[in-house]
Protein backbone atom coordinates (compact mmCIF):
# COMPACT_ATOMS: atom_id res chain seq x y z
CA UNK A 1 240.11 179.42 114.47
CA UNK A 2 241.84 176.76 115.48
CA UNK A 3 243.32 177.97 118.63
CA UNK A 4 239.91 178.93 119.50
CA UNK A 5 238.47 176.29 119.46
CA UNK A 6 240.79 174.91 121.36
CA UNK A 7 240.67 177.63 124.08
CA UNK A 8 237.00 177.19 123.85
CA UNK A 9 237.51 173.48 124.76
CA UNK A 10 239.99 173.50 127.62
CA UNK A 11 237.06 176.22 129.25
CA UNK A 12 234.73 173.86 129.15
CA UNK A 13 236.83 171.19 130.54
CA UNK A 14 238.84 173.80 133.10
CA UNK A 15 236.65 177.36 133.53
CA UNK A 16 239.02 178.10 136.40
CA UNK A 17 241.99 178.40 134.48
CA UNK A 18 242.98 181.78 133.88
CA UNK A 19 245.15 183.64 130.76
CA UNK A 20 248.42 181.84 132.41
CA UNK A 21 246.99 178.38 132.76
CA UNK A 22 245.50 178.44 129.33
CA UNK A 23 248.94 179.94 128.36
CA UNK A 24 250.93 176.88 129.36
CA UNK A 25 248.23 174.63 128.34
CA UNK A 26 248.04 175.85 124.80
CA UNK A 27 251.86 176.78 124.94
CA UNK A 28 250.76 180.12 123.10
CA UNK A 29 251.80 183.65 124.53
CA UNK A 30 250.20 184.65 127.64
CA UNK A 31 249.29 188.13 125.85
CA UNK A 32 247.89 185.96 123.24
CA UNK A 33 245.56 183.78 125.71
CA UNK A 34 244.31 186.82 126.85
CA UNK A 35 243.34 188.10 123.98
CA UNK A 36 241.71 185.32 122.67
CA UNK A 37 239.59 184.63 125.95
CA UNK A 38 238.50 187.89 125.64
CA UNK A 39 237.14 187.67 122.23
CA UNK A 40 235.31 184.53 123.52
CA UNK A 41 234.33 186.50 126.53
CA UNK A 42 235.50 183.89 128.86
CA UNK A 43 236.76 184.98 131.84
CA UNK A 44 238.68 182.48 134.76
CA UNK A 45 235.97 181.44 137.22
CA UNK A 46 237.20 182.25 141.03
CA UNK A 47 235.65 183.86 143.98
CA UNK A 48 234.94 187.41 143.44
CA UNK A 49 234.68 190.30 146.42
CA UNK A 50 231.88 191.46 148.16
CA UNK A 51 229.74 188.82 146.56
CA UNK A 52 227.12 188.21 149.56
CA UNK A 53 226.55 191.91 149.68
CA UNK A 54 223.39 193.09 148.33
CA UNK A 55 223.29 196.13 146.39
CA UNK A 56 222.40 199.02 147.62
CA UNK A 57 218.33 199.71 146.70
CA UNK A 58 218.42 195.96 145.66
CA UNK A 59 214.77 194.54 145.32
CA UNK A 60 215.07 191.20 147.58
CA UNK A 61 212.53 188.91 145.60
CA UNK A 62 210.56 186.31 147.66
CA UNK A 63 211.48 182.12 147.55
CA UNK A 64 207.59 181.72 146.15
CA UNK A 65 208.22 177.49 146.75
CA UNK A 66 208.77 178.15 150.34
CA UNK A 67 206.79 175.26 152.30
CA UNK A 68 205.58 174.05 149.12
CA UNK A 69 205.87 170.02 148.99
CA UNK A 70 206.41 168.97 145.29
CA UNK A 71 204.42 165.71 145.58
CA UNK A 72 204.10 164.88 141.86
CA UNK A 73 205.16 165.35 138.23
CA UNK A 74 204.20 168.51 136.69
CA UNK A 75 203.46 170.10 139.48
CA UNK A 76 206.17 172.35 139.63
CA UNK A 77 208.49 173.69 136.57
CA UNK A 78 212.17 174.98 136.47
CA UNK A 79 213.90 176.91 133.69
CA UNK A 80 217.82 177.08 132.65
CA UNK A 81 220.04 179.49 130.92
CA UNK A 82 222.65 176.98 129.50
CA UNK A 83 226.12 177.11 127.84
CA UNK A 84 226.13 175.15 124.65
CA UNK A 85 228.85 175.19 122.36
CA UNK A 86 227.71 174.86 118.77
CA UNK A 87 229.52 174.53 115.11
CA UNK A 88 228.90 177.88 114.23
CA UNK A 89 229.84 179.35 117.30
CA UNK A 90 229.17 179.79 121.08
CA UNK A 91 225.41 179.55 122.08
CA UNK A 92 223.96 180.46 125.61
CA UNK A 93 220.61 179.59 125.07
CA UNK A 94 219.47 183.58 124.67
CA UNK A 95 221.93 183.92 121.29
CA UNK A 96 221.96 180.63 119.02
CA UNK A 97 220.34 176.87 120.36
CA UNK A 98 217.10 178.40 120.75
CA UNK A 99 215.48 175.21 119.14
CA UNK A 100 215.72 172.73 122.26
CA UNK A 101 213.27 174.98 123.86
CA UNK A 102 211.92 177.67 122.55
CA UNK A 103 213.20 181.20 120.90
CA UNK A 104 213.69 183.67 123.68
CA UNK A 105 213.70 187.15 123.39
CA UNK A 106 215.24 190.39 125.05
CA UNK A 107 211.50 191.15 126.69
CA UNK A 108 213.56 193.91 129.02
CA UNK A 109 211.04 193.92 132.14
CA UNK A 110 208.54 192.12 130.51
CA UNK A 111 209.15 188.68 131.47
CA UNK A 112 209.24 186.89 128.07
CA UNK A 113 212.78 185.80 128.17
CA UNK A 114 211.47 183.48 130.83
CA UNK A 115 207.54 183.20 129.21
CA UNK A 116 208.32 182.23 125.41
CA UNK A 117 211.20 179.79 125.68
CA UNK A 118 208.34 177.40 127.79
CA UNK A 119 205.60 177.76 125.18
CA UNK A 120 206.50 174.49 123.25
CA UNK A 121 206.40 172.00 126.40
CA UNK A 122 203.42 174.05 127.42
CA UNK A 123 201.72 172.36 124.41
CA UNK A 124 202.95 169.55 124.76
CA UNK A 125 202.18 168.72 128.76
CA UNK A 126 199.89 171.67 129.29
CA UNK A 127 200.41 174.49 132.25
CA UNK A 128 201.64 173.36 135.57
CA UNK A 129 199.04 171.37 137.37
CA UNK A 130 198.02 173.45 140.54
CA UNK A 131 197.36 172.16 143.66
């Protein structure tokens, strides 16, 4: 658990290390630091191929702030999907660290996984103000 933890920690510090780097870092078994980032499901950060091709049959969605000037607060919100490490484990914000926002479910198609997480600061500040 140990090791893990420490794996877990020179990720956050260094995602672009791979098995080798981690390897010498941890001075563990390369085998070994591959193993263990894949039970973490970590995987080296680099540039991947082909990654400014579109899928074929791709839906291209429209930039719906496009010409919009955000003039003031509230008037326009983001969301985040965010890596939090936690004591009991790893938490993405979809898994475990739900409470900073909201709970979010798996809503496949449905758009909760984006609706529910917001439903706490939308009582607190109230929808988005339109314009």
């Amino acid at each position: 658990m140990q090791l893990l933890r420490a794996l877990d920690e020179l990720y956050l510090k260094c995602p672009f290390y791979g098995s080798r780097k981690m390897a010498v870092e941890l001075e563990i078994n390369r085998k070994r630091a591959q193993r263990l980032m894949r039970i973490l499901g970590v995987e080296a950060h680099y540039p991947k191929p082909n990654l400014s091709r579109p899928a074929p049959g791709h839906q291209i969605y429209p930039y719906l702030l496009r010409g919009v000037t955000i003039e003031r607060p509230n008037h326009v919100w983001s969301t985040d999907i965010t890596y939090i490490p936690m004591r009991g484990g790893n938490g993405d914000g979809r898994e475990r660290g739900r409470s900073a926002m909201g709970r979010a479910g798996t809503g496949a198609g449905t758009g909760t996984v984006c609706y529910e997480p917001t439903l706490p600061a939308k009582e607190l500040t109230g929808y988005p103000q339109q314009s």
